[in-house]
N, C-alpha and C. Protein backbone atom coordinates (compact mmCIF):
# COMPACT_ATOMS: atom_id res chain seq x y z
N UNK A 1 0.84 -1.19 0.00
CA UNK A 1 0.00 0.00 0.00
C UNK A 1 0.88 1.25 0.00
N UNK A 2 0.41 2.75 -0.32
CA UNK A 2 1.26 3.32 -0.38
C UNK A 2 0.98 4.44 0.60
N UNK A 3 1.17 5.70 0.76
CA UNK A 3 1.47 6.48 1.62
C UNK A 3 -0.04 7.34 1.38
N UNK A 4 -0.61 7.39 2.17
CA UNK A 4 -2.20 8.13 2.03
C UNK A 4 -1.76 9.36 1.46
N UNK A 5 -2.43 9.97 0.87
CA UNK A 5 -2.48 11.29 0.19
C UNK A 5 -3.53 12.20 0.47
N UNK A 6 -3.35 13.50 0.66
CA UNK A 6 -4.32 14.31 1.44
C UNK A 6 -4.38 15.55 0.53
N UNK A 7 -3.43 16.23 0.73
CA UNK A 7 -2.75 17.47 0.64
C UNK A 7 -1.17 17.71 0.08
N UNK A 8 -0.95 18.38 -0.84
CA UNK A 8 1.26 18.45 -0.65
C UNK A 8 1.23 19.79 -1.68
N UNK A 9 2.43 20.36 -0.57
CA UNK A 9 3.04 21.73 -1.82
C UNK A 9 4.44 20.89 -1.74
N UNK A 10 4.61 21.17 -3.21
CA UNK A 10 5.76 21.02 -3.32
C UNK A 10 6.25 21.54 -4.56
N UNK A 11 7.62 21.55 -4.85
CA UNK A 11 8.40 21.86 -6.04
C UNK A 11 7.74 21.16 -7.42
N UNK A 12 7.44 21.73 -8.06
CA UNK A 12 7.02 21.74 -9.62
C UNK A 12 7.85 21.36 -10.56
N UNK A 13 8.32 20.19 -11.39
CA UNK A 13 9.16 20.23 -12.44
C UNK A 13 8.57 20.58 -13.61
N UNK A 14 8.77 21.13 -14.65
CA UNK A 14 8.22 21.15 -15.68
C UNK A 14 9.18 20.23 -16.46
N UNK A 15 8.48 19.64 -17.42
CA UNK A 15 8.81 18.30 -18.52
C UNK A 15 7.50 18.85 -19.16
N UNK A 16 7.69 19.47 -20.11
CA UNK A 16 6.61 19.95 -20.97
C UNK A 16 6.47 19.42 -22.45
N UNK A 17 6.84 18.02 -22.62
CA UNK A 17 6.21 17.11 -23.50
C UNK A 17 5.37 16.32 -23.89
N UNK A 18 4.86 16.32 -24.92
CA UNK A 18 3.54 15.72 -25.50
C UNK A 18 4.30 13.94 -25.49
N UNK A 19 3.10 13.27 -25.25
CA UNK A 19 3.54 11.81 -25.81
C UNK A 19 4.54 11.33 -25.13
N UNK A 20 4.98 11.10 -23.78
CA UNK A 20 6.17 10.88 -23.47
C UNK A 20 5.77 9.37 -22.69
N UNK A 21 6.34 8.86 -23.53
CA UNK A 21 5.89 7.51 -23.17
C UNK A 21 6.61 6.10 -21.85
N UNK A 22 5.92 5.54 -21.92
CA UNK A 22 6.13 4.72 -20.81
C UNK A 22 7.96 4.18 -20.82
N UNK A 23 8.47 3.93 -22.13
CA UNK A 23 9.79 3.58 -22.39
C UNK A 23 11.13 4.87 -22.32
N UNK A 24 10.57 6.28 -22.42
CA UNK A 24 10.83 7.31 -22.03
C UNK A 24 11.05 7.61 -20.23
N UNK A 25 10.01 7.19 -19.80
CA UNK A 25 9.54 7.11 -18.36
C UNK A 25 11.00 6.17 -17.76
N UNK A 26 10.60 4.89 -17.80
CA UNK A 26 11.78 4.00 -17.75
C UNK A 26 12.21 3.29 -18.73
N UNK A 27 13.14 3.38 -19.61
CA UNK A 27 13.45 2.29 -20.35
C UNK A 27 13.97 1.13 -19.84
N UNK A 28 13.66 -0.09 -21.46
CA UNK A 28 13.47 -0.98 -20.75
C UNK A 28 14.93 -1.73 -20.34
N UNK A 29 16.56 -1.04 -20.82
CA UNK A 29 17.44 -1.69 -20.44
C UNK A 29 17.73 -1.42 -18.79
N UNK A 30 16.72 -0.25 -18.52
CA UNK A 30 16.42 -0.20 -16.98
C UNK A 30 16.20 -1.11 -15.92
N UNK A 31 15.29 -2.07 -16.91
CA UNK A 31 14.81 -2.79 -16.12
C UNK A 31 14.95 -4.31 -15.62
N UNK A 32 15.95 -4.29 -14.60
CA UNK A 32 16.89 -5.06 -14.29
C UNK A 32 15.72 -6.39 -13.43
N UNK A 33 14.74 -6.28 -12.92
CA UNK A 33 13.92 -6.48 -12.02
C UNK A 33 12.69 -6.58 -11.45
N UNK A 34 11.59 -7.60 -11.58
CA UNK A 34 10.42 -7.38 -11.46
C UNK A 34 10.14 -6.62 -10.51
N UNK A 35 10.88 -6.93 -9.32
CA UNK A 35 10.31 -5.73 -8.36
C UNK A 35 9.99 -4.27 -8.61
N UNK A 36 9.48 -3.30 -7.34
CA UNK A 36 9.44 -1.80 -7.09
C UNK A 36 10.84 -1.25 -7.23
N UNK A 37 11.94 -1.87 -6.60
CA UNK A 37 12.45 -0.86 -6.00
C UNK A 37 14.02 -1.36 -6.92
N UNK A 38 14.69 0.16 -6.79
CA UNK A 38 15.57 0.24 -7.38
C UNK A 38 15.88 0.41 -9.22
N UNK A 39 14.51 1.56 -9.08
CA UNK A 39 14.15 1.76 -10.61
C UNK A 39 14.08 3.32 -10.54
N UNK A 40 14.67 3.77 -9.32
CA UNK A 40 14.88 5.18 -9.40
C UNK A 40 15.55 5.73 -10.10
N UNK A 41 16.88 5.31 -9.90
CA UNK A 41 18.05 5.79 -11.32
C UNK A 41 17.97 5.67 -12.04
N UNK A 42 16.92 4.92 -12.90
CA UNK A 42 16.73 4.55 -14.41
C UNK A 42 15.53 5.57 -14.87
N UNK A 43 14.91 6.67 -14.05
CA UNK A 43 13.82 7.13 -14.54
C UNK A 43 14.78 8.05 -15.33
N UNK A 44 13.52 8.54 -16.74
CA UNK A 44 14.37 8.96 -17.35
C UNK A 44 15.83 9.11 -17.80
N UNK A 45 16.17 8.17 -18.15
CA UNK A 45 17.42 7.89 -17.88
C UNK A 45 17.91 8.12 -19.20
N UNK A 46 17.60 8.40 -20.74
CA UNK A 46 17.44 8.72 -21.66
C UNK A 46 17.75 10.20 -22.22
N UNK A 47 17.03 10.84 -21.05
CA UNK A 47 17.21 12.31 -21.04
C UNK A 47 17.96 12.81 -20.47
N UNK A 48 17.89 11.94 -18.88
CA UNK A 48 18.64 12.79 -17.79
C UNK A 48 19.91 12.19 -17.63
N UNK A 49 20.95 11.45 -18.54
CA UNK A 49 22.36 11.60 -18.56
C UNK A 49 22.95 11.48 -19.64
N UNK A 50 24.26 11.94 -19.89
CA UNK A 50 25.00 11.80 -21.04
C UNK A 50 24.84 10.97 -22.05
N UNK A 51 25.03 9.88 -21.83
CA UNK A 51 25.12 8.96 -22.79
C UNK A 51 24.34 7.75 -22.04
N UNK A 52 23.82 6.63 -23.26
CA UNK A 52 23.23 5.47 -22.85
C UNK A 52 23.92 4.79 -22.04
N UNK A 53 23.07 4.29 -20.67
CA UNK A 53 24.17 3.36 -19.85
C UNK A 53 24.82 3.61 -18.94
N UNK A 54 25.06 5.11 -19.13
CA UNK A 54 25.87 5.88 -17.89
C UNK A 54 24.87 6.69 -16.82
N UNK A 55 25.79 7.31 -16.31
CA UNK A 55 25.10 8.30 -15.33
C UNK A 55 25.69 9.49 -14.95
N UNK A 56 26.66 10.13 -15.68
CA UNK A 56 26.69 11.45 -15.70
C UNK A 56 25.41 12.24 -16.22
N UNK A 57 25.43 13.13 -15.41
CA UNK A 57 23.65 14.36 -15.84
C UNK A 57 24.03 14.45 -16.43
N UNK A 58 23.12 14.86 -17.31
CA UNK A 58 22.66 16.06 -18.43
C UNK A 58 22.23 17.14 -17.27
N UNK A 59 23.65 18.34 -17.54
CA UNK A 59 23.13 19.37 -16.90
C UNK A 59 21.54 20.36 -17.42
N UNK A 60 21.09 19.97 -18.87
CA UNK A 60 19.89 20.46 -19.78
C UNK A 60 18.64 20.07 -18.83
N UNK A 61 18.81 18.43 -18.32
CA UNK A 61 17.75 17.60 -18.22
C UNK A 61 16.99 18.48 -16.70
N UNK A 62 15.74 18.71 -17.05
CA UNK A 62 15.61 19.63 -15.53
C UNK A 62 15.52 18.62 -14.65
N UNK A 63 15.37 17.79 -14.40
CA UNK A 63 15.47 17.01 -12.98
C UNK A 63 16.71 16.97 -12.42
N UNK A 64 18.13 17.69 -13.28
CA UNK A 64 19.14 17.64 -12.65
C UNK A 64 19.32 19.24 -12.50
N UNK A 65 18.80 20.16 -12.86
CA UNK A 65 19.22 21.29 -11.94
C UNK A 65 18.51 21.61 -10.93
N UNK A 66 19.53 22.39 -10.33
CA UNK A 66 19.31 22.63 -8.46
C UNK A 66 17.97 22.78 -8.80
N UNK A 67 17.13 24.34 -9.50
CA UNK A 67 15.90 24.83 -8.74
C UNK A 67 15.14 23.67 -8.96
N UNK A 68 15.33 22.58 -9.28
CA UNK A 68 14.07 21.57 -8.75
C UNK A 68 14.45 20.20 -8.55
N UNK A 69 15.79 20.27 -7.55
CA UNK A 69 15.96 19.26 -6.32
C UNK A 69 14.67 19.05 -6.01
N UNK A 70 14.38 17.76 -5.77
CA UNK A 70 13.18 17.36 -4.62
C UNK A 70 11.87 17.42 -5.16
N UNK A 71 12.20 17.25 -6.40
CA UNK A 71 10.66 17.69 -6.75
C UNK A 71 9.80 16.69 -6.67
N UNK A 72 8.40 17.10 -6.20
CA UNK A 72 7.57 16.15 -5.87
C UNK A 72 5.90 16.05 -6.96
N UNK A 73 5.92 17.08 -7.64
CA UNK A 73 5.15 17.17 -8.73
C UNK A 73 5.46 17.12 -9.87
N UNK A 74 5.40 16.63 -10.94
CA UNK A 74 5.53 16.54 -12.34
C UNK A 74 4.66 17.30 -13.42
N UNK A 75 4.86 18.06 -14.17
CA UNK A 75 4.44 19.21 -15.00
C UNK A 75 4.63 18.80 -16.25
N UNK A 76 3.25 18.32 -17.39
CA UNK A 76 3.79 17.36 -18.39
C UNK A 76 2.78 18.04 -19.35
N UNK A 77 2.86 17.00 -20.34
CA UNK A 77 2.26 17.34 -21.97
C UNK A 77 1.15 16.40 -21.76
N UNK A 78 0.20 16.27 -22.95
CA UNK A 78 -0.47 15.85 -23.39
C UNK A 78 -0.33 13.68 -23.57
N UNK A 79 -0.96 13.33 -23.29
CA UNK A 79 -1.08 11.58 -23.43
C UNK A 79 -0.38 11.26 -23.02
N UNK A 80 0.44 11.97 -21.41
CA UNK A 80 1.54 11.41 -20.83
C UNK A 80 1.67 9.43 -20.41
N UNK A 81 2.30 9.01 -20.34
CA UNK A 81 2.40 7.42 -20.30
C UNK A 81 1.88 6.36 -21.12
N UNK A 82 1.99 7.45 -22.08
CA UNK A 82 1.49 5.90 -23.45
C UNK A 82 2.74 5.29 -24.17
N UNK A 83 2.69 4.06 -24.76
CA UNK A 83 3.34 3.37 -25.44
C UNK A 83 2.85 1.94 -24.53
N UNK A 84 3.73 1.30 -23.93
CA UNK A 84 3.35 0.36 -23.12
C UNK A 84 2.83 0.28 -21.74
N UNK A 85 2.42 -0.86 -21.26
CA UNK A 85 1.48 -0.72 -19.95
C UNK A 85 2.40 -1.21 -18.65
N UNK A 86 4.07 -0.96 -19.04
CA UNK A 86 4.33 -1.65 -17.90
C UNK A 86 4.55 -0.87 -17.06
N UNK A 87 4.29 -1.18 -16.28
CA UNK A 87 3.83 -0.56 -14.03
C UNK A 87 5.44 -0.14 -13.86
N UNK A 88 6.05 -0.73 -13.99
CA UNK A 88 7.74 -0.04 -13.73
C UNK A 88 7.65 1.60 -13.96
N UNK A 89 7.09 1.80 -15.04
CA UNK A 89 7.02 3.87 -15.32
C UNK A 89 6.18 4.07 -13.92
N UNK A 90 5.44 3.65 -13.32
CA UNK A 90 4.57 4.31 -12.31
C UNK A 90 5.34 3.76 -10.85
N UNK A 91 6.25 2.80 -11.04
CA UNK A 91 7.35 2.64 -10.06
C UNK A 91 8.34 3.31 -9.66
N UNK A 92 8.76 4.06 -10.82
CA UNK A 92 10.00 4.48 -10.79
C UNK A 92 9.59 5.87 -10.26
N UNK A 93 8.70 6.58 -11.15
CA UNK A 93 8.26 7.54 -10.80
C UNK A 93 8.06 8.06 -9.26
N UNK A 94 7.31 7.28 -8.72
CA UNK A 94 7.36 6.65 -7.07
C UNK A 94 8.30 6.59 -6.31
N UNK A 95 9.13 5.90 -6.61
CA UNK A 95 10.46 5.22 -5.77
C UNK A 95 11.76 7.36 -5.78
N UNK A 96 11.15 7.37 -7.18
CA UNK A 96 12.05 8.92 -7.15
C UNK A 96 10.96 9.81 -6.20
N UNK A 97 10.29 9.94 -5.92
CA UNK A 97 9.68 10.61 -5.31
C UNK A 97 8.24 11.11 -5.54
N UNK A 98 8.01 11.32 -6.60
CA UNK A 98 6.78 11.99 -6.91
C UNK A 98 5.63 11.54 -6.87
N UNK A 99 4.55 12.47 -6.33
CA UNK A 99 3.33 12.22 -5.91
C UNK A 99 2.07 12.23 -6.55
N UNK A 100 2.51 13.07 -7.40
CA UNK A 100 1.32 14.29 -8.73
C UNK A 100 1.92 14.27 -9.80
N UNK A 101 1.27 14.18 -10.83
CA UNK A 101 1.79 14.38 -12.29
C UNK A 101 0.72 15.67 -12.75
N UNK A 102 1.02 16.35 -12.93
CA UNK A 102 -0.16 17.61 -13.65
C UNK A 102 -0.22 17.60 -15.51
N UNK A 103 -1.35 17.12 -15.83
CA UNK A 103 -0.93 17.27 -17.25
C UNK A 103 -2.45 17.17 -18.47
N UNK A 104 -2.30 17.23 -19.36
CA UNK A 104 -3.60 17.68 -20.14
C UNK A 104 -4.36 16.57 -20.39
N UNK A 105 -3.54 14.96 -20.67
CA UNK A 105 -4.40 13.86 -20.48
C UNK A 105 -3.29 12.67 -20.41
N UNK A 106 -3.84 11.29 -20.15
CA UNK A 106 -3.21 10.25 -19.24
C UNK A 106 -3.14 9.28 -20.27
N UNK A 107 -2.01 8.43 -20.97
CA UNK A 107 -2.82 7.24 -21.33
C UNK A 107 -3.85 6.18 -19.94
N UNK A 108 -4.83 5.51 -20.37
CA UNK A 108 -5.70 5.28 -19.47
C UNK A 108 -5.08 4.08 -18.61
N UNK A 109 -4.01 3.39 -18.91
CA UNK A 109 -3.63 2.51 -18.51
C UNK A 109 -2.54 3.10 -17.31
N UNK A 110 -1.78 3.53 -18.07
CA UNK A 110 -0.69 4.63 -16.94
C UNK A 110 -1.35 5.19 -15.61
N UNK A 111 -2.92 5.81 -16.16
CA UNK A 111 -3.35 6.50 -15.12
C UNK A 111 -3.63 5.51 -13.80
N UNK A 112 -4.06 4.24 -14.08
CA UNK A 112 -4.78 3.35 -13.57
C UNK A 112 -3.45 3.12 -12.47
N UNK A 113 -2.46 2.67 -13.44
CA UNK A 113 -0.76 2.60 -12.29
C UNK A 113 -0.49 3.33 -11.75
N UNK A 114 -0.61 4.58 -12.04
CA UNK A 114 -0.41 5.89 -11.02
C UNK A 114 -1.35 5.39 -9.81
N UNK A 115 -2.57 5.66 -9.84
CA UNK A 115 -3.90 5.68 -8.66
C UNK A 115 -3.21 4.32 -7.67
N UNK A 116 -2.59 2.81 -8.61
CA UNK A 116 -2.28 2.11 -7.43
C UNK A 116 -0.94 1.98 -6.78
N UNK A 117 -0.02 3.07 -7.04
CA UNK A 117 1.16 3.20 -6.45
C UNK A 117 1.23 4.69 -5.93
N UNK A 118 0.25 5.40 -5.69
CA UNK A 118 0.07 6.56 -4.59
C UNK A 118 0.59 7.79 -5.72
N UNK A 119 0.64 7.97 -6.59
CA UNK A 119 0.36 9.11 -7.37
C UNK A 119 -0.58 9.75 -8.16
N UNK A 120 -0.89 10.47 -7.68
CA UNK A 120 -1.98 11.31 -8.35
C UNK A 120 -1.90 12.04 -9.89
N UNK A 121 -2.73 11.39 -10.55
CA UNK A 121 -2.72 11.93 -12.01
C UNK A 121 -3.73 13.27 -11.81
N UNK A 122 -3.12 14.04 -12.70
CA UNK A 122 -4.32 15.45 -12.58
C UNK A 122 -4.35 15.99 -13.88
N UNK A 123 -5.14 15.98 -14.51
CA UNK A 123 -6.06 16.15 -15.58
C UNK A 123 -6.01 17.93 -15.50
N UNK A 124 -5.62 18.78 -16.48
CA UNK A 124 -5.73 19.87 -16.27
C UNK A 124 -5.26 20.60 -18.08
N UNK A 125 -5.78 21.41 -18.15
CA UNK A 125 -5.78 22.21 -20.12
C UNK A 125 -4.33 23.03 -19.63
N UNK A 126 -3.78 22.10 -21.41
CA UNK A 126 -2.57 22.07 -21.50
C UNK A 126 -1.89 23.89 -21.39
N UNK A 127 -3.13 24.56 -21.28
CA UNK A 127 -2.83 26.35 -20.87
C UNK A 127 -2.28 26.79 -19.79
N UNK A 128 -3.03 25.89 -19.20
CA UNK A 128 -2.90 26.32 -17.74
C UNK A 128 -1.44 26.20 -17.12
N UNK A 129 -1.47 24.81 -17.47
CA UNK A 129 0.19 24.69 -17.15
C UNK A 129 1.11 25.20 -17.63
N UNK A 130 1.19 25.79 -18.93
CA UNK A 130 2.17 26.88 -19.63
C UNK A 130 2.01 27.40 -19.07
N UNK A 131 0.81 28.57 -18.41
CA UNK A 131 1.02 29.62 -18.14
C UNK A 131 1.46 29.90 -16.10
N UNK A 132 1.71 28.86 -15.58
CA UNK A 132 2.08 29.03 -14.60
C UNK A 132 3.88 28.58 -14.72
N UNK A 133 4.20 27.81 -15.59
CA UNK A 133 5.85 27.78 -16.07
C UNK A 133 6.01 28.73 -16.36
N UNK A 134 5.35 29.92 -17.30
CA UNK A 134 5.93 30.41 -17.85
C UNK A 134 6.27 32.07 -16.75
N UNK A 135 5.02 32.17 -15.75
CA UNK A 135 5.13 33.30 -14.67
C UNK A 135 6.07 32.89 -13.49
N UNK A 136 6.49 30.98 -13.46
CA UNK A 136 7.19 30.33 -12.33
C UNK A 136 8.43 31.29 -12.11
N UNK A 137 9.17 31.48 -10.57
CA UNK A 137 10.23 32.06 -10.86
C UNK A 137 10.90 30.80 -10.86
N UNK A 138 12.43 30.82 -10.03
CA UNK A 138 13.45 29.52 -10.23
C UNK A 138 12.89 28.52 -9.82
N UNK A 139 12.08 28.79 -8.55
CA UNK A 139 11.29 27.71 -8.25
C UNK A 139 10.13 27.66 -7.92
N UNK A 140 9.51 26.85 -8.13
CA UNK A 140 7.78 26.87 -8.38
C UNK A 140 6.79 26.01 -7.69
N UNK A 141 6.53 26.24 -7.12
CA UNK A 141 5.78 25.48 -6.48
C UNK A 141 4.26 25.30 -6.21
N UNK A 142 3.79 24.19 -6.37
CA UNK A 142 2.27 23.88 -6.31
C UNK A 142 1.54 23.27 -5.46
N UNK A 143 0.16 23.03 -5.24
CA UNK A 143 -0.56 22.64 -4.18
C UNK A 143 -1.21 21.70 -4.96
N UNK A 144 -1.21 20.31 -4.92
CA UNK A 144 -2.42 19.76 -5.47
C UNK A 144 -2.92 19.23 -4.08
N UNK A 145 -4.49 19.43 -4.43
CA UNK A 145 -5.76 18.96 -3.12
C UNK A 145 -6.03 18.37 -3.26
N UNK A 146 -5.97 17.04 -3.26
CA UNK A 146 -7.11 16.03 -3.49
C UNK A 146 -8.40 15.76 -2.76
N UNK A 147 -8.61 16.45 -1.85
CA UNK A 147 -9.20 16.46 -0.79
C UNK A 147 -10.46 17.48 -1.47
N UNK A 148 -10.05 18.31 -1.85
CA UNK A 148 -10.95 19.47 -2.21
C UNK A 148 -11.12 19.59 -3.90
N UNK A 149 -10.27 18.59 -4.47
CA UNK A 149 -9.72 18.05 -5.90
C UNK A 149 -9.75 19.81 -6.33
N UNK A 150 -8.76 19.94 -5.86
CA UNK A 150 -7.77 21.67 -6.67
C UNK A 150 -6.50 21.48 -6.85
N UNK A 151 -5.98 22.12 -8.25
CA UNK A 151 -4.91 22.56 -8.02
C UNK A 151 -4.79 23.87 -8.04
N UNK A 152 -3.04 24.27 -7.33
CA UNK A 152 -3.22 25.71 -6.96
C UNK A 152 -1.41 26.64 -7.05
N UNK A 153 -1.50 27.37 -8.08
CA UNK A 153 -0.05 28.04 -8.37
C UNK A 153 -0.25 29.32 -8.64
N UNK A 154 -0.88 29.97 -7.79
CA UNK A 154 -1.75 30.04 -6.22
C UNK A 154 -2.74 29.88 -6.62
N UNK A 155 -3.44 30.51 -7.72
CA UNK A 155 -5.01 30.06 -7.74
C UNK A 155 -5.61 28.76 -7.72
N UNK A 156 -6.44 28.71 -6.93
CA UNK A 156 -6.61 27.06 -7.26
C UNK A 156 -7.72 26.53 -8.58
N UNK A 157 -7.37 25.76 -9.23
CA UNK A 157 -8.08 25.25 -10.44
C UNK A 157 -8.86 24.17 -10.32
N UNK A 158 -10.22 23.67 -10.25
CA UNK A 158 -10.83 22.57 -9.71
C UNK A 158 -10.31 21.01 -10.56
N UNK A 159 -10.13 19.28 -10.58
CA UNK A 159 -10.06 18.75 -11.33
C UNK A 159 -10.28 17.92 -11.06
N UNK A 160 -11.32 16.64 -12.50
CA UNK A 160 -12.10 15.87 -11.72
C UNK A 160 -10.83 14.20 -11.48
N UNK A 161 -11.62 13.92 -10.77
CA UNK A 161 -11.24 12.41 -10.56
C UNK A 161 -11.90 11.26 -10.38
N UNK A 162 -12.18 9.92 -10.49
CA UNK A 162 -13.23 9.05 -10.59
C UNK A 162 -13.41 8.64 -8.82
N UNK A 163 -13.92 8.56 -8.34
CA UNK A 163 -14.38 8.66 -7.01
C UNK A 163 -13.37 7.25 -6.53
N UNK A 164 -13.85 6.17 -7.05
CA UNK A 164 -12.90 4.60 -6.33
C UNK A 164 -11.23 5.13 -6.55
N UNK A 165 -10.86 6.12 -7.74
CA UNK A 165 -9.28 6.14 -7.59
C UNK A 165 -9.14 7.10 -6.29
N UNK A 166 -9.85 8.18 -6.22
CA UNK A 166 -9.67 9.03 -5.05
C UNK A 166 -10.00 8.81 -3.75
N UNK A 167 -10.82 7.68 -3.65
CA UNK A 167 -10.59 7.05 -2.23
C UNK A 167 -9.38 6.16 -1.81
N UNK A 168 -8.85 5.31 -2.74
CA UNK A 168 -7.94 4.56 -3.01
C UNK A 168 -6.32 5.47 -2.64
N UNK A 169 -6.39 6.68 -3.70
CA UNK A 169 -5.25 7.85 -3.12
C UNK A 169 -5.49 8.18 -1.66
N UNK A 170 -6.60 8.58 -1.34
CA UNK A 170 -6.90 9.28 -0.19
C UNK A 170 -6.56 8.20 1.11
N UNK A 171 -6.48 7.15 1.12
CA UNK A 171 -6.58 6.03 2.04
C UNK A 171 -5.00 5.16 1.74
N UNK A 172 -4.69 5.86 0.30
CA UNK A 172 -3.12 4.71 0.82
C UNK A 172 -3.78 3.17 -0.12
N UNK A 173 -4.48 2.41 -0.15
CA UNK A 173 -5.31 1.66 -1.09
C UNK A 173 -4.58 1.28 -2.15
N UNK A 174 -4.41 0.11 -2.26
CA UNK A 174 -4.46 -1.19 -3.26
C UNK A 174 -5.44 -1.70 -3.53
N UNK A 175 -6.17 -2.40 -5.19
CA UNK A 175 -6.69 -2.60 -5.25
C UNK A 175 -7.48 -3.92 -4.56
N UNK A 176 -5.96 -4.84 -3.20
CA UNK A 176 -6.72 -5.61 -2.86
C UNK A 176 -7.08 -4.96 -1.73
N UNK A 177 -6.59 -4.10 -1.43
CA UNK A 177 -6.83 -3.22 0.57
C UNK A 177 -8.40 -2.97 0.10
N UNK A 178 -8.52 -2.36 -1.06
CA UNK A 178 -10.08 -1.84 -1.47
C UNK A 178 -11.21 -2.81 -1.52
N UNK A 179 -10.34 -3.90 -2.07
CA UNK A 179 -11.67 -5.29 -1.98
C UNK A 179 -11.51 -5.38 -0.48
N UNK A 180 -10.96 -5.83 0.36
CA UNK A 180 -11.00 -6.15 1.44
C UNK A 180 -11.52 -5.18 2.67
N UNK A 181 -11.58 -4.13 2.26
CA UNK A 181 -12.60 -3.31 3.22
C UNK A 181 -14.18 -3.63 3.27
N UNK A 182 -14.24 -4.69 1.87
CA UNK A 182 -15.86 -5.41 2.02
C UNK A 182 -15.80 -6.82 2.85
N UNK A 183 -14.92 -7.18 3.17
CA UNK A 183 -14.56 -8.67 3.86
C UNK A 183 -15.55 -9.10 4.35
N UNK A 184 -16.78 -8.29 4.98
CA UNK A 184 -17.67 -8.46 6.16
C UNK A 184 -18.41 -9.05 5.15
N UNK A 185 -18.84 -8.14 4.21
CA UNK A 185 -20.14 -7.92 2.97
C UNK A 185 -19.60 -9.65 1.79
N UNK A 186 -18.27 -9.60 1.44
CA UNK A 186 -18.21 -10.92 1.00
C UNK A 186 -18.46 -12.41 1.56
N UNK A 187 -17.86 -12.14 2.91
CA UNK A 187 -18.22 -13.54 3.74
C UNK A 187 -19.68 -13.58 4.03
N UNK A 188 -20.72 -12.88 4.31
CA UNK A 188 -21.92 -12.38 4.60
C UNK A 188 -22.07 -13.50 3.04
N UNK A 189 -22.35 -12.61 1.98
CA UNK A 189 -22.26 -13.12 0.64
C UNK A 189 -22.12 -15.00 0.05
N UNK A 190 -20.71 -15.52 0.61
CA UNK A 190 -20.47 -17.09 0.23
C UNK A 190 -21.05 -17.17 1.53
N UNK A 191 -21.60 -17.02 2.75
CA UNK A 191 -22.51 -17.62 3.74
C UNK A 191 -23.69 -18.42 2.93
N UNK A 192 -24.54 -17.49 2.28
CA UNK A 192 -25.82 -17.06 1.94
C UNK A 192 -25.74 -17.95 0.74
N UNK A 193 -24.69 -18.05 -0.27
CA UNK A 193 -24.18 -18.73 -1.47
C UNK A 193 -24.28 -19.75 -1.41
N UNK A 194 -23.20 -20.52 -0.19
CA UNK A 194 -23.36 -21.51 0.37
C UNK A 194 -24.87 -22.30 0.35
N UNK A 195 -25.92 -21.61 1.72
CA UNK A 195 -26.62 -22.18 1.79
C UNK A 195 -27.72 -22.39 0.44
N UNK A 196 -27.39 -21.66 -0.23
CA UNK A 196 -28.71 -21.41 -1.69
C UNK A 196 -28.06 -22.42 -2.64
N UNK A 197 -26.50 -22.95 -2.86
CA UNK A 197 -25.79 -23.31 -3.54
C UNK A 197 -24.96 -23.75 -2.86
N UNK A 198 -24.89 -25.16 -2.35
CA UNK A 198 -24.08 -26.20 -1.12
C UNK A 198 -23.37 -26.60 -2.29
N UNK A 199 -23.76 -27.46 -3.60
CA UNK A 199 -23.03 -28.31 -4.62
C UNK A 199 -21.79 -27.27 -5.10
N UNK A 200 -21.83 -26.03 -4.95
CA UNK A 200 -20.63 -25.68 -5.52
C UNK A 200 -19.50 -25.42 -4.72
N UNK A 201 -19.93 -25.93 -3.28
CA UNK A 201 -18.63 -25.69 -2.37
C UNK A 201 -18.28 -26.97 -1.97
N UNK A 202 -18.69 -27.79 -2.69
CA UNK A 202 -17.90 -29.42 -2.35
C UNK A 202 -16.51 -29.12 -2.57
């Protein structure tokens, strides 16, 4: 499960590309490992160092300059996480830190990996976000609410979300923590099953 989500200001990166896809996110010579962890250094790893394979920065790549150490929001383009569906882009993303992705639309699959590894996708016109990069000073910082579903650089902008992902963020929630908050209502359920239907629990 991951870390409940409420409220967070934090540092803003802007990555203001369209289409940036899941193999962009992490590629796949990244991916050393079915597991979560240890897919931090490989995020973006394409952009953010010299050459393939290595790990000298790219001083260009903004996740390596200072004003946005620590950043905990992501500032993106249009159909962010499309190409493939593997969960490693919504791992890595994670494991580096980030909580929020702000951006104009999701592939639907990506979004789904975000909601179950504690990051918040936020749906917002691709204007809006130019125009708070473009007034940002060195560093920028944003409020996403989930609580009150706003975002805010200062103004706050309303944005929707499907109610089961935002309880799921809001609570920390996996999709099995979410089945299992019915535990009462299922056993209640094969009780009742049971007795109406004995032959199928031989």
């Amino acid at each position: 499960m991951a870390e409940p989500f409420t409220r967070l200001t934090a540092v803003a990166a802007p990555l203001l590309r369209d289409n940036v896809d899941t193999d962009a996110i992490i590629p796949s010579r990244e991916m050393t490992s079915v597991g979560r962890d240890g897919l931090a250094d490989g995020l973006f790893a394409g952009w953010r160092y010299m050459r393939v394979g290595g790990r000298e920065p790219n001083p260009d790549f903004v996740l390596n300059q200072p004003d946005y150490a620590g950043a905990r929001i992501l500032l993106s383009g249009a159909n962010f996480g499309c190409g493939s569906s593997r969960e490693h882009a919504a791992w890595a993303l994670a494991e580096y830190g980030f909580r929020a992705i702000v951006a104009p639309s999701f592939n639907p699959i990506f979004r789904g990996n975000c909601i179950r590894n504690g990051i918040v996708p936020v749906e917002l016109p691709a204007e809006a976000i130019a125009r708070w990069v473009a007034a940002a000073p060195a560093i920028h910082r944003v409020t996403v609410d989930l609580e009150a579903r706003t975002v805010a650089a200062p103004d706050p902008i309303p944005f929707a979300i499907d109610a089961e992902g935002r309880e799921m963020l809001l609570h920390g929630l996996d999709p099995i923590a979410l089945t299992l908050r019915d535990a009462a209502r299922i056993a209640a359920f094969r009780a009742a099953d049971a007795t109406a239907r004995p032959w199928a629990y031989l």
